[in-house]
Protein backbone atom coordinates (compact mmCIF):
# COMPACT_ATOMS: atom_id res chain seq x y z
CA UNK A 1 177.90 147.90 241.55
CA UNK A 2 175.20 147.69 238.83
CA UNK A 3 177.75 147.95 236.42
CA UNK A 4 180.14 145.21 237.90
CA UNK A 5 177.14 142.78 238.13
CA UNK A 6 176.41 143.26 234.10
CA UNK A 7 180.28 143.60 232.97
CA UNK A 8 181.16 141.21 229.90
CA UNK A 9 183.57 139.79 232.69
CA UNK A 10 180.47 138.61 235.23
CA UNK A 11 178.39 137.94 232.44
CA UNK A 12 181.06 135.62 231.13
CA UNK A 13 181.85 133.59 234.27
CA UNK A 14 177.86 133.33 235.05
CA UNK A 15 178.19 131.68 231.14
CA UNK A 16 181.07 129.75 232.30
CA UNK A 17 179.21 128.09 235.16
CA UNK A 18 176.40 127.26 233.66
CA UNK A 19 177.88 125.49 230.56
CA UNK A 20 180.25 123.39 233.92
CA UNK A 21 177.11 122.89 235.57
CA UNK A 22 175.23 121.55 232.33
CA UNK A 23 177.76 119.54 232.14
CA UNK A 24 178.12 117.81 235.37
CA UNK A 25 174.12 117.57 235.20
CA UNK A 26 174.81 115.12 231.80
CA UNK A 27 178.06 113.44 233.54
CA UNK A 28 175.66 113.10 237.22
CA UNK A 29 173.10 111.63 235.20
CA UNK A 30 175.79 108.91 233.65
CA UNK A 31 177.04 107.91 237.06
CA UNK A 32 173.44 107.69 238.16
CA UNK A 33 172.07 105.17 235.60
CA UNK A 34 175.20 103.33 236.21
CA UNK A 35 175.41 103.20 239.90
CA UNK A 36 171.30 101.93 239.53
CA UNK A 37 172.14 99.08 237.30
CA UNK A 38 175.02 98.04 239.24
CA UNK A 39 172.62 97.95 242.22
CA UNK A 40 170.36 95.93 240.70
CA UNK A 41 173.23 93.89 239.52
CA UNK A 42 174.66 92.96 242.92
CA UNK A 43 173.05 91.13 245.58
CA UNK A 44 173.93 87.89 248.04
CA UNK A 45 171.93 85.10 245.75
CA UNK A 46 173.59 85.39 242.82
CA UNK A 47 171.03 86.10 240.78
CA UNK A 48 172.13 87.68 237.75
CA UNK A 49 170.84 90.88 236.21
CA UNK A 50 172.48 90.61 232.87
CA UNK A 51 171.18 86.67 232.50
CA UNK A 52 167.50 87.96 233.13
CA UNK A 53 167.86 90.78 230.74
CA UNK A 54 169.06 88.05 227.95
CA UNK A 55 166.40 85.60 228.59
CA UNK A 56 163.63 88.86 228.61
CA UNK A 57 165.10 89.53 225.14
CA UNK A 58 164.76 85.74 224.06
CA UNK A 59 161.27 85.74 224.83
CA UNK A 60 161.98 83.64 227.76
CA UNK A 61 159.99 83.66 230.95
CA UNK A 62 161.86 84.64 233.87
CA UNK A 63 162.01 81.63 236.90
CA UNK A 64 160.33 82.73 240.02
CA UNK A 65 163.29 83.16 241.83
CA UNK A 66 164.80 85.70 239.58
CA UNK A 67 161.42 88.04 239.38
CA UNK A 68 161.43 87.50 243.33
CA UNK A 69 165.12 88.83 244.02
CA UNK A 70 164.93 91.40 240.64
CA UNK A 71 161.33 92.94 241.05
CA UNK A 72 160.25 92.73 244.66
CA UNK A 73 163.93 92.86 246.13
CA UNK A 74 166.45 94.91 244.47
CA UNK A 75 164.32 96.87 242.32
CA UNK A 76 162.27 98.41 244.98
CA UNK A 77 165.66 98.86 247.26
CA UNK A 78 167.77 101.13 244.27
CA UNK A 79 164.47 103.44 243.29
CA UNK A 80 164.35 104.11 247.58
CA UNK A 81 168.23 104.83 247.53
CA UNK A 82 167.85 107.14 244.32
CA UNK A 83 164.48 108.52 246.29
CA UNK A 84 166.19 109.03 249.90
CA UNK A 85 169.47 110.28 248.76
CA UNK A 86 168.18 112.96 246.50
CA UNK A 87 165.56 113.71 249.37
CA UNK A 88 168.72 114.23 252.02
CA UNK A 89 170.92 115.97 249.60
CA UNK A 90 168.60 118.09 248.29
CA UNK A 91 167.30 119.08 251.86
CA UNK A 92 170.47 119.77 252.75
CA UNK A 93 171.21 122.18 249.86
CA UNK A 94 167.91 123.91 250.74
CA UNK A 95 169.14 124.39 254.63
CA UNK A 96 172.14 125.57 253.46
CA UNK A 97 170.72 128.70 251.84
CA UNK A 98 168.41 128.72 253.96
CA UNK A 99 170.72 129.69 256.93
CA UNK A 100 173.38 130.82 255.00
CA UNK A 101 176.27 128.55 256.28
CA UNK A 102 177.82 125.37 254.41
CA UNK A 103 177.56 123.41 257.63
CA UNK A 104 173.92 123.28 258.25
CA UNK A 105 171.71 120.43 258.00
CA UNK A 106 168.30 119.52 257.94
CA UNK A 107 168.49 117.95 261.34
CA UNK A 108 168.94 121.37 262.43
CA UNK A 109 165.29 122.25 262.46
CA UNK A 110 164.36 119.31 264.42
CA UNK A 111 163.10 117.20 262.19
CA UNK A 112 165.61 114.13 262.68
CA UNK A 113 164.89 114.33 265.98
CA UNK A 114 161.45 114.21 265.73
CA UNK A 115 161.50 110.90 263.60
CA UNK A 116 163.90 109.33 265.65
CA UNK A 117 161.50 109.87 269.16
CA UNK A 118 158.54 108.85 267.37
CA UNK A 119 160.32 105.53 266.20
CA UNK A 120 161.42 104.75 269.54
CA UNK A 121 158.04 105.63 270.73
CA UNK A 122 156.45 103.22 268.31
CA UNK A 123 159.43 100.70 268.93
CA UNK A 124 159.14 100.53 272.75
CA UNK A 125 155.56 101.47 273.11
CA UNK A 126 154.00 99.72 270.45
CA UNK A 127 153.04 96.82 272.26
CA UNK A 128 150.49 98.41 274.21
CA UNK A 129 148.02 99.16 271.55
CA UNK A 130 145.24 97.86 270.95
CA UNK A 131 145.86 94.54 268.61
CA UNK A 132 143.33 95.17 266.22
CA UNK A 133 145.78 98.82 265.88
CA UNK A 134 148.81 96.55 265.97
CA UNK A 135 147.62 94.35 263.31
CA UNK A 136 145.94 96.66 260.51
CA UNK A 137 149.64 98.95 261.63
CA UNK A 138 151.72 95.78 261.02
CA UNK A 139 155.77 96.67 260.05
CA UNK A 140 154.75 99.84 259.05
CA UNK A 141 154.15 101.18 262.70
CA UNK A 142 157.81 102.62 263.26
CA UNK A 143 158.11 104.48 260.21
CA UNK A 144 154.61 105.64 260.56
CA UNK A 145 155.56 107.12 263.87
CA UNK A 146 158.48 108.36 262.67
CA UNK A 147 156.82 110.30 259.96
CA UNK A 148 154.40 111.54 262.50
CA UNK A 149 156.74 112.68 264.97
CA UNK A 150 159.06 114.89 262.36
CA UNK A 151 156.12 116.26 261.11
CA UNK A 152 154.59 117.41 264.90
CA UNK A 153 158.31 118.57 265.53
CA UNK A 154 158.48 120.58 262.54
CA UNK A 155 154.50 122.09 263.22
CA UNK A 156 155.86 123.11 266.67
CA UNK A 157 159.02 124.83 265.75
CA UNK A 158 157.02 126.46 262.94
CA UNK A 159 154.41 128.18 265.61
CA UNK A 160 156.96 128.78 268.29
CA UNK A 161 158.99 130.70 265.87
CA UNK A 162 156.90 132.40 263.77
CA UNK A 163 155.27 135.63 265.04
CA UNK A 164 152.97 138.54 263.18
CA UNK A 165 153.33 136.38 260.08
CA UNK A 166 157.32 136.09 259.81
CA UNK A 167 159.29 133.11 260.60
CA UNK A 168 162.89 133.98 262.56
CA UNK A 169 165.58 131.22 260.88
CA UNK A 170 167.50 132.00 264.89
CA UNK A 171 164.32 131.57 266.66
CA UNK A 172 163.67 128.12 264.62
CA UNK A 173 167.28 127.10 265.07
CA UNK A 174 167.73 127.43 268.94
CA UNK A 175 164.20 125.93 269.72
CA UNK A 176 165.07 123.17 267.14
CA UNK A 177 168.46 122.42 269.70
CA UNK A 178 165.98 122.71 272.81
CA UNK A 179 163.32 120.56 271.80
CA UNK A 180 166.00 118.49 270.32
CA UNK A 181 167.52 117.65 273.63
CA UNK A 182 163.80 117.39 275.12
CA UNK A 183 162.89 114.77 272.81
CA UNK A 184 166.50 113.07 273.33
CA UNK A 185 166.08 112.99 276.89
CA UNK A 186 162.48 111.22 276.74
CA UNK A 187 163.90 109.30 274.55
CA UNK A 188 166.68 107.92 276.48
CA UNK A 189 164.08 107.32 279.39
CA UNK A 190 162.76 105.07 277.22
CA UNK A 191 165.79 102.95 275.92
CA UNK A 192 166.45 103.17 279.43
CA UNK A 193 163.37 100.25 280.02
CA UNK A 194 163.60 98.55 276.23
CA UNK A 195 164.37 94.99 276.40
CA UNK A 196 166.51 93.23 274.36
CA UNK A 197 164.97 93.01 271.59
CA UNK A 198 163.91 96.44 271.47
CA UNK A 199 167.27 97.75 271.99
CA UNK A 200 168.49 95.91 268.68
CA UNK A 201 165.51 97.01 266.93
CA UNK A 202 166.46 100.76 267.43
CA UNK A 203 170.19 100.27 267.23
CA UNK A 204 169.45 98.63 263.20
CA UNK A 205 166.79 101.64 262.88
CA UNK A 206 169.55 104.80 263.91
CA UNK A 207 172.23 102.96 262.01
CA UNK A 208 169.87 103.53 258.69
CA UNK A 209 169.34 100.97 255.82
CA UNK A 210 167.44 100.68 252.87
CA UNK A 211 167.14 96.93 252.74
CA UNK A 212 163.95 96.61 253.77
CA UNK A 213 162.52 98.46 251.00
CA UNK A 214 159.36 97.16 249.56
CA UNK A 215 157.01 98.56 247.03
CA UNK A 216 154.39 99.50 249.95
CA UNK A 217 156.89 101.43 251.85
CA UNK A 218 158.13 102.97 248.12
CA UNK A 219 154.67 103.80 247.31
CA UNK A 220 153.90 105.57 251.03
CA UNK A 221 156.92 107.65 251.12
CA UNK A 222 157.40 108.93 247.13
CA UNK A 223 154.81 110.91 246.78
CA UNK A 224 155.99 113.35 249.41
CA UNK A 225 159.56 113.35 248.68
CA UNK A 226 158.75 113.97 245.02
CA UNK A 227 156.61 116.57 245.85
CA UNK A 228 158.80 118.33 248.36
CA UNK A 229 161.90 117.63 245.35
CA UNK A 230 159.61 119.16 242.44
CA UNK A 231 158.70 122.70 245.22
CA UNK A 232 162.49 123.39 246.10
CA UNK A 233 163.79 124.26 242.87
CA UNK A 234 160.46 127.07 242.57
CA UNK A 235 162.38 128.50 245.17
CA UNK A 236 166.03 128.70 244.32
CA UNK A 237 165.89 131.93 243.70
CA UNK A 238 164.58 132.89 246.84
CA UNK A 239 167.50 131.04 248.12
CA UNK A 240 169.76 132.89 245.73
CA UNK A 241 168.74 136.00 247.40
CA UNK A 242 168.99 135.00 251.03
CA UNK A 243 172.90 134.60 250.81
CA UNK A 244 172.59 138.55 250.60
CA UNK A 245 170.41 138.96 253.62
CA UNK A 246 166.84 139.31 254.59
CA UNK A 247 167.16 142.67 253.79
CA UNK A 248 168.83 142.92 250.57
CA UNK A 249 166.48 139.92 249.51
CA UNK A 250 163.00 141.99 250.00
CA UNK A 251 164.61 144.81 248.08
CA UNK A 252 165.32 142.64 245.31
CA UNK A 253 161.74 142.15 244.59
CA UNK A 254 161.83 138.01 246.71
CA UNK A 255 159.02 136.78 248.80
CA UNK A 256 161.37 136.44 252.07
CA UNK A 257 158.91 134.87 254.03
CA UNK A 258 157.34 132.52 251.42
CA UNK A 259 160.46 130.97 250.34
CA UNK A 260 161.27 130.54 253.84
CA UNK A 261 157.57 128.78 254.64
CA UNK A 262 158.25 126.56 251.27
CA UNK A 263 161.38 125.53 251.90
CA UNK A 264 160.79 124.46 255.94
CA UNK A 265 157.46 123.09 255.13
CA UNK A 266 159.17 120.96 252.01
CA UNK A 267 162.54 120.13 253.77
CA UNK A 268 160.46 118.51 256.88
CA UNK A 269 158.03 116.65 253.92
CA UNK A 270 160.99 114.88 252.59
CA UNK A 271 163.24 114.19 255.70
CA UNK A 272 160.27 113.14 257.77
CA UNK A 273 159.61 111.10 254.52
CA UNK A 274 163.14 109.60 253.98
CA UNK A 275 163.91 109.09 257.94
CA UNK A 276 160.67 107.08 258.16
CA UNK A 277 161.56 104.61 255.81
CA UNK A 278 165.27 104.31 255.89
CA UNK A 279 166.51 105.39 259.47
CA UNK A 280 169.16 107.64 260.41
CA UNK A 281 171.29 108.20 257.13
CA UNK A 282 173.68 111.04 258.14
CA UNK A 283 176.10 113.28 256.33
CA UNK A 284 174.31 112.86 252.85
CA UNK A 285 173.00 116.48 253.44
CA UNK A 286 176.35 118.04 253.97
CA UNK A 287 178.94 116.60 251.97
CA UNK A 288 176.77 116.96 248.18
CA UNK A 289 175.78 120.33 248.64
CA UNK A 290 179.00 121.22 249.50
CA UNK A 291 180.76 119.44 246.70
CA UNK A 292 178.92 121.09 244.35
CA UNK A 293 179.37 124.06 245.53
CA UNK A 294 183.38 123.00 245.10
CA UNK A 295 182.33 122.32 241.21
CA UNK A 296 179.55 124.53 239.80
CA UNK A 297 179.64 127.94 242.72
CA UNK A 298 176.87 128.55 244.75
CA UNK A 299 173.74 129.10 242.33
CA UNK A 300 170.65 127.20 243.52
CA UNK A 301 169.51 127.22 240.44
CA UNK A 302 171.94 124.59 239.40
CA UNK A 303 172.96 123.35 243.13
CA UNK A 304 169.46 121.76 244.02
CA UNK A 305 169.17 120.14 240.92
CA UNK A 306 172.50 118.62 240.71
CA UNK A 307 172.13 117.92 244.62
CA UNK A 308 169.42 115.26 243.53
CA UNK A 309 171.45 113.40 240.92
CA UNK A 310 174.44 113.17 242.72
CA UNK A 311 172.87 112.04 246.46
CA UNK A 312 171.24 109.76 244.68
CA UNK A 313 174.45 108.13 243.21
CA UNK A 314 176.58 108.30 246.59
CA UNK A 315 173.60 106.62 248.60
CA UNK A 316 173.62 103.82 246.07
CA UNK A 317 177.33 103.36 245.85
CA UNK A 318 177.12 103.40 250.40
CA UNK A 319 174.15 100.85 249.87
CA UNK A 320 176.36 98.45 247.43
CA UNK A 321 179.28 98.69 249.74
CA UNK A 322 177.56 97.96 252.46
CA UNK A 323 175.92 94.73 250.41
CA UNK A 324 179.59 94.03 249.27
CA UNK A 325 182.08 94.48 252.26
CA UNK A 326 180.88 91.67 254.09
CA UNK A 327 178.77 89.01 252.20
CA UNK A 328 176.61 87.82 252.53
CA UNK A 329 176.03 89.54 255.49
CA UNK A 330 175.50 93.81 255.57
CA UNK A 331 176.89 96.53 257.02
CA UNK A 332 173.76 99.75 257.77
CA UNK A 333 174.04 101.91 254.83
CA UNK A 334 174.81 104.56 258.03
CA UNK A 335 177.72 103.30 258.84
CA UNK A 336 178.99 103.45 255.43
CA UNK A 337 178.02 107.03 254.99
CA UNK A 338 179.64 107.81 258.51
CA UNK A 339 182.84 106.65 257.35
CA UNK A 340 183.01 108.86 254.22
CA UNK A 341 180.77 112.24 256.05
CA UNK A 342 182.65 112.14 258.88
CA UNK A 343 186.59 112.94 257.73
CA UNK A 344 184.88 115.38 255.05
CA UNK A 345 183.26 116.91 257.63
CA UNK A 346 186.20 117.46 259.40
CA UNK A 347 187.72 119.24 256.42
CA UNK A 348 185.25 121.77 255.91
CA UNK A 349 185.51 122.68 259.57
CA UNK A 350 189.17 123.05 259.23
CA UNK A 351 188.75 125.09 255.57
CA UNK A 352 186.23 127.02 257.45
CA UNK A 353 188.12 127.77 260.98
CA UNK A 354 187.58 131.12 260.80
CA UNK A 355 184.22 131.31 260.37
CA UNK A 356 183.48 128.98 263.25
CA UNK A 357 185.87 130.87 265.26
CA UNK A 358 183.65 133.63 264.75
């Protein structure tokens, strides 16, 4: 075996995939920088990009209704779509190896389902705190709640399945289903009594969107997505070795338990992050991974990193179609993403029969 792993022929198709996944980093990059200025490009007023960029290179001031739709409009809106995609993809990469199977996503551990009870908390409840709460809380209320109720689902799932120190992936996945279907019946109790009103405001929310995205909301919700982005990559080889097995993993010299501490602790950090400000955005988590895995093979090493660029991109090119397909009017980036996630997902189920069979 040690001699198969170190044969010219392994070391030359390692070589091989890392000079394809070098590669597709420079290409993903490309498309990225592309699919960010043709965000900022497009939009309902008309403003155009290309005419601002001319006048800034004139010396010309820009009118206040170009810095208003540029700077504190669509600006704002394509960083969050390059933020939130490469938060969901990358999560979803990091799932992946964390319970070895293609299909998994981060709203396996519960942590969708935690933001989405403490936004309809916050949406339906909200009205009976205090006003001075209401009014210092403002807009930001729901995804504050939302933040706060992935993170309290992701704290209980942690204790309930971690004993003498180790943390059972099976233990966190069936309590994440229970508590799941907990929080979705309370939940439903309370659509159940929302008014009208309500009931639109969480029907926008679980569809997802990024077009409210402000600099406040930017500001509240990078830091922890970039900090759970820059701690998954320390751990790809962790991840690397968990496709072997617990077992094999610990032999091979890998802190089993610490990547798998890093990588719940960092997936919940940027979902509950990403959920709070943009809503239920599904799929993102399992079709890049899985792509990728398609282009460059399963390596971590390359697969996280890759998974960031390339979320990135498709959650900007959902967000422009949905700004596009019916102006002036849009469609919830979820929607969008449903449409392409859900006949992929069908595929890998069908290219993967036999495993689910099992």
């Amino acid at each position: 075996m040690a001699f198969a792993l170190h044969s010219p022929a392994a070391t030359a198709l390692e070589g091989d995939r890392s000079l394809r996944a070098h590669r597709l980093t420079l290409v993903l990059v490309g498309g990225l920088l592309i699919a960010m200025l043709a965000s900022l490009a497009i939009g309902a007023s008309g403003t155009s990009l290309w005419q601002a960029l001319w006048d800034l290179a004139r010396g010309e001031e820009l009118e206040l209704r170009e810095r208003v739709v540029l700077w504190d409009i669509r600006l704002p809106r394509t960083l969050m779509g390059v933020a939130v995609g490469a938060a969901l993809a990358v999560s979803g990469a990091t799932m992946q190896g964390l319970f070895r199977n293609p299909l998994a996503d981060p709203g396996l551990i519960g942590v969708s389902a935690g933001a989405a009870f403490g936004a309809i908390v916050a949406i339906v409840l909200g009205g009976l705190l205090p006003v001075a709460i209401s009014a210092a809380l403002g807009y930001y209320i729901v995804p504050i709640a939302a933040f706060a109720g992935s993170w309290a689902m992701t704290l209980i799932l942690y204790h309930v399945s971690t004993r003498k120190g180790r943390t059972s992936v099976a233990t966190m996945l069936l309590a994440g289903i229970g508590l799941g279907a907990l929080t979705g019946a309370v939940g439903g109790v309370l659509i159940y009594i929302a008014d009208d009103a309500q009931l639109r405001t969480l029907t926008f929310w679980g569809m997802g969107s990024i077009a409210g995205a402000t600099w406040s909301k930017l500001f509240a919700a990078l830091p922890l997505m970039l900090a759970a982005l820059i701690a998954m990559p320390f751990i790809a080889k962790g991840l690397n070795g968990l496709a072997l097995g617990e077992a094999a993993a610990s032999h091979m010299g890998i802190d089993v338990q610490r990547t798998k501490n890093v990588a719940i602790l960092a997936v919940a950090a940027a979902v509950g992050a990403a959920v709070a400000v943009s809503g239920g955005i599904g799929f993102v988590g399992i079709v890049v991974p899985h792509l990728l895995r398609l282009a460059v093979g399963p390596d971590h090493t390359y697969l996280l990193r890759n998974s960031a660029l390339l979320g990135a991109t498709l959650l900007l090119v959902a967000d422009i179609i949905s700004r596009m397909i019916i102006a002036p009017a849009e469609l919830p980036i979820g929607i969008i993403m449903a449409v392409i996630g859900g006949p992929f997902f069908l595929w890998i189920l069908l290219r993967r029969r036999g495993l689910v069979d099992m």
